[in-house]
N, C-alpha and C. Protein backbone atom coordinates (compact mmCIF):
# COMPACT_ATOMS: atom_id res chain seq x y z
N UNK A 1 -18.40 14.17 -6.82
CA UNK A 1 -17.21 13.68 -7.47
C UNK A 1 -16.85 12.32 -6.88
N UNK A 2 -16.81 11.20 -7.68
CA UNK A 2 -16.21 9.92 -7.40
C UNK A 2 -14.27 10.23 -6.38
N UNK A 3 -14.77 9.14 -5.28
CA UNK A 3 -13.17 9.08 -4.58
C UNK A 3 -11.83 8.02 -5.46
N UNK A 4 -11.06 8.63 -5.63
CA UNK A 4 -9.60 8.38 -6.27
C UNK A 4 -10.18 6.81 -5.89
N UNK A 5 -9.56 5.76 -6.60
CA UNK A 5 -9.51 4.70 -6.38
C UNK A 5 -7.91 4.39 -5.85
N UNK A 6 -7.64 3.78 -4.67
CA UNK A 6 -6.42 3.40 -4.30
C UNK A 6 -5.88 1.99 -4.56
N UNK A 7 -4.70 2.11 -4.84
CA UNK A 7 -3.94 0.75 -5.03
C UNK A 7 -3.86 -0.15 -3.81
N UNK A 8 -3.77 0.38 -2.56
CA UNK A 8 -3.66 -0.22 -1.15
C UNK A 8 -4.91 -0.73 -0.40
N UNK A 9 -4.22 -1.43 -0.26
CA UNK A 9 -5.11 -2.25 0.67
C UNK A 9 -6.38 -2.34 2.08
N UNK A 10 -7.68 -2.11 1.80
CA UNK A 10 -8.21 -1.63 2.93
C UNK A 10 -8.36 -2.86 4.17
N UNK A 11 -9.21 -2.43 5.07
CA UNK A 11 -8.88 -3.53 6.16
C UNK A 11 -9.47 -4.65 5.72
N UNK A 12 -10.76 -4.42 5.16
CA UNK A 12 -11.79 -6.13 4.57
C UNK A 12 -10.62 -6.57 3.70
N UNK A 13 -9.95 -5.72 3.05
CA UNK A 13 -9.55 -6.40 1.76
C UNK A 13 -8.08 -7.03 2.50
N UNK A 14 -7.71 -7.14 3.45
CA UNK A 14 -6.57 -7.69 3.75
C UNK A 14 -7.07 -8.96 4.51
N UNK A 15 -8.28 -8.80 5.25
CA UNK A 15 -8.73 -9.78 5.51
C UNK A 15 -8.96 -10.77 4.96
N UNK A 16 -9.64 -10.86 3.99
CA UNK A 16 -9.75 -12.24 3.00
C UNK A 16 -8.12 -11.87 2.44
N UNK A 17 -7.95 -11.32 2.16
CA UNK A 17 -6.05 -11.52 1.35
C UNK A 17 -5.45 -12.62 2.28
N UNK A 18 -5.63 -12.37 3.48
CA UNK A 18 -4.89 -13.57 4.65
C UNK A 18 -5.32 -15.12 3.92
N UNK A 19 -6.92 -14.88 4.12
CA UNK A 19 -7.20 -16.44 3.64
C UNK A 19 -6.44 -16.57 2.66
N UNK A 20 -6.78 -15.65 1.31
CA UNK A 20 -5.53 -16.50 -0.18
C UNK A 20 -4.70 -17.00 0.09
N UNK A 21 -3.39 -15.81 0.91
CA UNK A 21 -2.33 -16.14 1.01
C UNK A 21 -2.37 -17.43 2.04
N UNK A 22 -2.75 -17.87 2.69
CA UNK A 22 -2.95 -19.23 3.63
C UNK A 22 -3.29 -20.30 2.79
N UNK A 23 -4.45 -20.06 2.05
CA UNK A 23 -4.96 -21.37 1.35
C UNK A 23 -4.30 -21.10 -0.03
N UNK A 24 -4.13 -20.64 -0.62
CA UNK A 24 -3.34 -20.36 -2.17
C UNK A 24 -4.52 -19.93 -2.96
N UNK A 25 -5.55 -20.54 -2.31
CA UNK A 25 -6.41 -20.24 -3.65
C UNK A 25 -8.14 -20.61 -3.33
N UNK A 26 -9.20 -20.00 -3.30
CA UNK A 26 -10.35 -19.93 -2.65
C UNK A 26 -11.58 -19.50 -3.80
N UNK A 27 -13.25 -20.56 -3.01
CA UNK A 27 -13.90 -19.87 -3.66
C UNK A 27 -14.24 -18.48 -2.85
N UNK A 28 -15.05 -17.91 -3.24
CA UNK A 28 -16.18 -17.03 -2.14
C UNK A 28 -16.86 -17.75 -1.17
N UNK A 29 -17.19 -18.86 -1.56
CA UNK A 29 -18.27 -19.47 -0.61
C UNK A 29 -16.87 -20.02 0.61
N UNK A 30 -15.70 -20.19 0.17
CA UNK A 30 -14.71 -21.01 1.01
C UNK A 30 -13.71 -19.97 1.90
N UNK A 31 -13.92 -18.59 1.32
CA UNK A 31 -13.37 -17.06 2.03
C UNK A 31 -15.15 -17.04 3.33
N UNK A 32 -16.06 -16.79 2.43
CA UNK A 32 -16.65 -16.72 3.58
C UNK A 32 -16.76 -17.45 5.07
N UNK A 33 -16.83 -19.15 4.74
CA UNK A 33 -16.51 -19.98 5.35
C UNK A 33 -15.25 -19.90 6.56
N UNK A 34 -14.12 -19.29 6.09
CA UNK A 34 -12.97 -19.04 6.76
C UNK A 34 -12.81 -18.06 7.56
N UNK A 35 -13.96 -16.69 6.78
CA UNK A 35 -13.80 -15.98 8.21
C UNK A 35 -14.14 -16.33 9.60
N UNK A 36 -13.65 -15.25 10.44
CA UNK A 36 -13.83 -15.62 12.56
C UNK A 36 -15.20 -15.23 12.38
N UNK A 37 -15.84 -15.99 12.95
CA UNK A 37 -17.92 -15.79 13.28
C UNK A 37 -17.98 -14.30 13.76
N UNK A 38 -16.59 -13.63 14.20
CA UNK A 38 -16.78 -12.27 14.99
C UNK A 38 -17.03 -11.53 13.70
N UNK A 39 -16.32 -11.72 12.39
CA UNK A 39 -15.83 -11.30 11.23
C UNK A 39 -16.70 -11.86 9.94
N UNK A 40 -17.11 -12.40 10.42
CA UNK A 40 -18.65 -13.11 9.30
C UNK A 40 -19.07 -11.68 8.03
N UNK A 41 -18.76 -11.84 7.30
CA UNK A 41 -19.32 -11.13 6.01
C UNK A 41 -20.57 -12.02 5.10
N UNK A 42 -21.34 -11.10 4.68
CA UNK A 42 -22.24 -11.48 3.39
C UNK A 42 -21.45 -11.68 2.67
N UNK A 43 -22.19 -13.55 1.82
CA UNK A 43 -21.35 -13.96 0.66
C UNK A 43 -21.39 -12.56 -0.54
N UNK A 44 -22.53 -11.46 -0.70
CA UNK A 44 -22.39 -10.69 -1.76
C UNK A 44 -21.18 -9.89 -1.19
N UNK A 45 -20.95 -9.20 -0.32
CA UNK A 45 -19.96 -8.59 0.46
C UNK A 45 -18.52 -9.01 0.00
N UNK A 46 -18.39 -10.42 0.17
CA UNK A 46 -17.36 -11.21 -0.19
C UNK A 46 -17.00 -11.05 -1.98
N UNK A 47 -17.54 -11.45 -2.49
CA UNK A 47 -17.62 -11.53 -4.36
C UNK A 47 -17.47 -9.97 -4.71
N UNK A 48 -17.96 -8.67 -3.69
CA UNK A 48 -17.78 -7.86 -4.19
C UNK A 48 -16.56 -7.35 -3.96
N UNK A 49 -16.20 -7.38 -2.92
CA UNK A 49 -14.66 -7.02 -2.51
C UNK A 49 -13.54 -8.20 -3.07
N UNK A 50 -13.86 -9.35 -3.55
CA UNK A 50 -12.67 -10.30 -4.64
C UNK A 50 -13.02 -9.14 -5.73
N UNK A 51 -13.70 -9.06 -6.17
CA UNK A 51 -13.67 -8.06 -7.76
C UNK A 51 -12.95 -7.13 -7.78
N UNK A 52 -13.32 -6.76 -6.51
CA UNK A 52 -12.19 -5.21 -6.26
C UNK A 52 -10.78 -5.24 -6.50
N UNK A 53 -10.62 -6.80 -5.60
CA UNK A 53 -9.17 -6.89 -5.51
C UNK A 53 -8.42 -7.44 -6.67
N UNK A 54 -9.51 -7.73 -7.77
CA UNK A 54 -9.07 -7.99 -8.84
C UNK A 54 -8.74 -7.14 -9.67
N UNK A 55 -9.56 -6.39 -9.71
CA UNK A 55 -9.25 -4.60 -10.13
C UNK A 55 -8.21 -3.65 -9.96
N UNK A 56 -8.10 -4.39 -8.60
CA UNK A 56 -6.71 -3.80 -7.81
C UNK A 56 -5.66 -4.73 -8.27
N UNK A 57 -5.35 -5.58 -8.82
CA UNK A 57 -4.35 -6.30 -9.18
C UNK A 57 -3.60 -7.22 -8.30
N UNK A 58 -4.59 -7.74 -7.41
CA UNK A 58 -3.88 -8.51 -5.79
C UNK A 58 -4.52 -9.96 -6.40
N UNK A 59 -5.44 -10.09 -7.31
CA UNK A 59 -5.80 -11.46 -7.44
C UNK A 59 -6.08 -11.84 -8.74
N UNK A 60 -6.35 -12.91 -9.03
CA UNK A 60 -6.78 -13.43 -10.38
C UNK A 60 -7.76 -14.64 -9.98
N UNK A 61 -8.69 -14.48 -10.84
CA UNK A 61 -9.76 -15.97 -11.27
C UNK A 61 -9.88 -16.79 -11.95
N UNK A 62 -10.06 -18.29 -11.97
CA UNK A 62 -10.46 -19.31 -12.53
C UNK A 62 -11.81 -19.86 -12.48
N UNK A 63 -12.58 -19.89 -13.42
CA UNK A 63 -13.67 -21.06 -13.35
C UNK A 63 -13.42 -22.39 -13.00
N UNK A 64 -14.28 -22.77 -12.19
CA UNK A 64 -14.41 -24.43 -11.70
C UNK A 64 -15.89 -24.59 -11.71
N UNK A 65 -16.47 -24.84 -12.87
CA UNK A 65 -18.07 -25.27 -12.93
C UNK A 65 -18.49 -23.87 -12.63
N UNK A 66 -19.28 -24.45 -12.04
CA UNK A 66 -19.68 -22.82 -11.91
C UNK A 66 -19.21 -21.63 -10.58
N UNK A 67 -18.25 -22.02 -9.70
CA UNK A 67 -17.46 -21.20 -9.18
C UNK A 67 -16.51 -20.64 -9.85
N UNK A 68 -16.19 -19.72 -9.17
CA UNK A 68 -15.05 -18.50 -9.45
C UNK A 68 -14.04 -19.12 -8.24
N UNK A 69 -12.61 -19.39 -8.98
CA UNK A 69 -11.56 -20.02 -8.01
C UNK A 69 -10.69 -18.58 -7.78
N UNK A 70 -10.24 -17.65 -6.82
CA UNK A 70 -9.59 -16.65 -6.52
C UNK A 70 -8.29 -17.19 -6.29
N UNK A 71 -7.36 -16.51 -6.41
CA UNK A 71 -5.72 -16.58 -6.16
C UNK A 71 -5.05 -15.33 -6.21
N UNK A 72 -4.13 -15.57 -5.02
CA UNK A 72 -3.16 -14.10 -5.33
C UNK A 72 -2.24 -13.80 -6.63
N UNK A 73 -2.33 -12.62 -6.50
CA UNK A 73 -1.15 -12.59 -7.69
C UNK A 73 -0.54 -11.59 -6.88
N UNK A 74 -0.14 -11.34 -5.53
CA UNK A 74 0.80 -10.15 -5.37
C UNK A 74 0.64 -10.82 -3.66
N UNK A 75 1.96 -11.54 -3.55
CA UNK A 75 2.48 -11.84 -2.14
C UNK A 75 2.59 -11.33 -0.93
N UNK A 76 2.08 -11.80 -0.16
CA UNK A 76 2.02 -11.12 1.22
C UNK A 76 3.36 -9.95 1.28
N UNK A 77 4.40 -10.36 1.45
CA UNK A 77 5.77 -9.01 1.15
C UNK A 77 5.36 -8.25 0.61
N UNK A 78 5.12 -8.40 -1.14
CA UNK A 78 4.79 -7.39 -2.11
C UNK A 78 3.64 -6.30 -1.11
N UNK A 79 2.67 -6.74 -0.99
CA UNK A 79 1.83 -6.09 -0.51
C UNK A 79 1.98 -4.97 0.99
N UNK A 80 3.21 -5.76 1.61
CA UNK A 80 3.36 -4.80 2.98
C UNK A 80 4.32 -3.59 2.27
N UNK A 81 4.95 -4.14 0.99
CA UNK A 81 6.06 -3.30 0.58
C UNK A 81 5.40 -1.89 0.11
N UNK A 82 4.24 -1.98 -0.30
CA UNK A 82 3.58 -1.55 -1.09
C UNK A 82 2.95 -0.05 0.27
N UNK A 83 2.49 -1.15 1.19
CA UNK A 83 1.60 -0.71 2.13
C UNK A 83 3.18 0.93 2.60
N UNK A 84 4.13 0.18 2.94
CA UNK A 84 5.07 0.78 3.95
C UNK A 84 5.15 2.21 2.57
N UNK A 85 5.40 1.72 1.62
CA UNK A 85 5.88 2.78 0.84
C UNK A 85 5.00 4.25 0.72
N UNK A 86 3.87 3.80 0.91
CA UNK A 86 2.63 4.51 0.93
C UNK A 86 2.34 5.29 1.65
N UNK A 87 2.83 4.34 3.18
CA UNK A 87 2.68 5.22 4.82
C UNK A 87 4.33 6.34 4.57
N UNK A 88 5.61 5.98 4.08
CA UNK A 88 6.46 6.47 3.67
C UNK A 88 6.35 8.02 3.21
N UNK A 89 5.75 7.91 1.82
CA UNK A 89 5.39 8.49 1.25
C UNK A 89 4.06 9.94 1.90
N UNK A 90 3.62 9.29 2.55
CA UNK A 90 2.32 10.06 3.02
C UNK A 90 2.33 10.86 4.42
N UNK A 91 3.14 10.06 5.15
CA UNK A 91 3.24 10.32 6.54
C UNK A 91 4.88 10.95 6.63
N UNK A 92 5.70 10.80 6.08
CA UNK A 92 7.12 10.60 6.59
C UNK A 92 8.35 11.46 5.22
N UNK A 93 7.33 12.28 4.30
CA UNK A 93 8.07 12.91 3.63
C UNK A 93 9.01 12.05 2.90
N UNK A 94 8.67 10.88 2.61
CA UNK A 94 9.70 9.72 1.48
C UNK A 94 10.86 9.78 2.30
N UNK A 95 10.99 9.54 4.00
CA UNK A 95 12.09 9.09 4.55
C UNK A 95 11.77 7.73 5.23
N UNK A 96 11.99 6.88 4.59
CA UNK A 96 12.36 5.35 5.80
C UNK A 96 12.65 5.89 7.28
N UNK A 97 13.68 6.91 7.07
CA UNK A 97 14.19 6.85 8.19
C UNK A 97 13.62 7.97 9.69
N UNK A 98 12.81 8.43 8.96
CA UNK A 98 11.69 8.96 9.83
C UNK A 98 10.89 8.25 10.02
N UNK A 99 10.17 7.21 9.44
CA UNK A 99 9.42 6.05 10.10
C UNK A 99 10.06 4.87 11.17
N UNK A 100 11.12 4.56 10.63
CA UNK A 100 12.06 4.01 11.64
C UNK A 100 12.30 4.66 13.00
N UNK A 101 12.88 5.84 12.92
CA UNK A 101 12.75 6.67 14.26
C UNK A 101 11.47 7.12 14.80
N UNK A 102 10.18 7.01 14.53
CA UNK A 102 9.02 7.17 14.54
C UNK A 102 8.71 6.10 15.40
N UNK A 103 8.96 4.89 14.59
CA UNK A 103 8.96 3.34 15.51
C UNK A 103 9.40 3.03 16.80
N UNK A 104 10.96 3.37 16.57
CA UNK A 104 11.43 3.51 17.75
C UNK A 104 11.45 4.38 18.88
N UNK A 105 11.23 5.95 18.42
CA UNK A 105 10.56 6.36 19.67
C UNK A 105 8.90 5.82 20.62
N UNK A 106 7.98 5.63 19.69
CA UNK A 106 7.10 4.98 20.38
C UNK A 106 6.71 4.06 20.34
N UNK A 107 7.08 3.15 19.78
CA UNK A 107 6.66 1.42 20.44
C UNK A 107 8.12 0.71 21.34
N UNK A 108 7.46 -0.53 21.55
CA UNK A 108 7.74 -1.15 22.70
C UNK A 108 8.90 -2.28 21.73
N UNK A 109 9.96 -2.18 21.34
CA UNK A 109 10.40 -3.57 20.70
C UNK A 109 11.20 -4.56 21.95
N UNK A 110 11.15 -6.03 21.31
CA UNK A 110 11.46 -6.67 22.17
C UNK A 110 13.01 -6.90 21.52
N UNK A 111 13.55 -7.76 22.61
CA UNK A 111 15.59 -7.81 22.88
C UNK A 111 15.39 -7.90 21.14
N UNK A 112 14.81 -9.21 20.89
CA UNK A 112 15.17 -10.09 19.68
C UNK A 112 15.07 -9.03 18.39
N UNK A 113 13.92 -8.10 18.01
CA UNK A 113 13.59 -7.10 17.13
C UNK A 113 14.77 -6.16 17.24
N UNK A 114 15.03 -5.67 18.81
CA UNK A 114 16.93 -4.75 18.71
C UNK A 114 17.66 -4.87 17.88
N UNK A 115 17.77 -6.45 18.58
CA UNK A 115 19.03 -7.14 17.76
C UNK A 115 18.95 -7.39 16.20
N UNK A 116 17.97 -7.57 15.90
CA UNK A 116 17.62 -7.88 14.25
C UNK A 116 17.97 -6.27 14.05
N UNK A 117 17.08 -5.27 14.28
CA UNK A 117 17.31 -3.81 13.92
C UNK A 117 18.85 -3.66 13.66
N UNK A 118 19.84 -4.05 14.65
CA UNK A 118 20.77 -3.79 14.91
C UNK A 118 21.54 -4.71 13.96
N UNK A 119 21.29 -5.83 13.32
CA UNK A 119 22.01 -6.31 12.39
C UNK A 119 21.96 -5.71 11.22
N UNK A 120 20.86 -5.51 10.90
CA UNK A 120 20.33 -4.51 9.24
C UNK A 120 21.03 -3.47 9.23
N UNK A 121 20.90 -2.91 10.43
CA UNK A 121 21.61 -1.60 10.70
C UNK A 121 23.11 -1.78 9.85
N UNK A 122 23.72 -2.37 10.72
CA UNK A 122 25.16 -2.91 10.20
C UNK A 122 24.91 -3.13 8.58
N UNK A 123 24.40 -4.17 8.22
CA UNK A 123 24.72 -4.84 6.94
C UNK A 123 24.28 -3.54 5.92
N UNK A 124 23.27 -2.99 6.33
CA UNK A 124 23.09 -1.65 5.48
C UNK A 124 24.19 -0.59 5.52
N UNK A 125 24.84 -0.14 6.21
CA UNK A 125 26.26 0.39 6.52
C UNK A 125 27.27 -0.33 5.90
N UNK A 126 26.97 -1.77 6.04
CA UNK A 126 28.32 -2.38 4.96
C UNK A 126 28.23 -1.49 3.60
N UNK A 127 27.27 -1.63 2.86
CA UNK A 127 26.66 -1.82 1.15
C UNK A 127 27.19 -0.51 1.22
């Protein structure tokens, strides 16, 4: 049996997503180019995972001669929004607020992240 196809984002595919969102807009040959030498992909590797993400609805193409020009169509935000809702959803019984307390019991935040926490906090309590 074929695996569910997911809307979210896997790790290659966020990887080149960085380049888009950095450069606006890329061939394959100019994603490959950009990856870290640690992170070096085959150009077929590359063209196959843009298709994907085209499939997936994170990008769109243009011809330029005979390249394929890639671009996002779904913004770095959109995409974490997407991501969080997912981990939400999957991990946390559709509570924010079990991932939030999740957060804060085990990671490390710094003064500045408190204080931001601690403003949202508030302004969400205003509304």
């Amino acid at each position: 049996m074929a695996r569910k196809k997911s809307g979210t984002l896997t790790e290659a595919e966020v990887r080149l997503m960085d380049i888009l969102w950095e450069k606006g807009e890329a061939t394959v040959g100019d994603v490959v180019d950009a990856l870290p030498v640690r992170q070096t992909l085959a150009y077929n590797t590359v063209l196959t995972t843009m298709r994907i993400l085209e499939q997936k609805g994170y990008v769109k193409h243009h011809e330029s001669g005979r390249a394929f020009v890639y671009a996002p169509i779904v913004d770095r935000s959109q995409a974490q929004r997407s991501a969080v809702k997912q981990i939400v959803s999957r991990f946390f019984q559709n509570s924010p607020g079990l991932l939030a307390l999740n957060v804060l019991e085990n990671e490390k935040l710094d003064a500045a992240e408190v204080d931001r926490l601690k403003r949202l906090i508030k302004a969400s309590e205003a509304r």
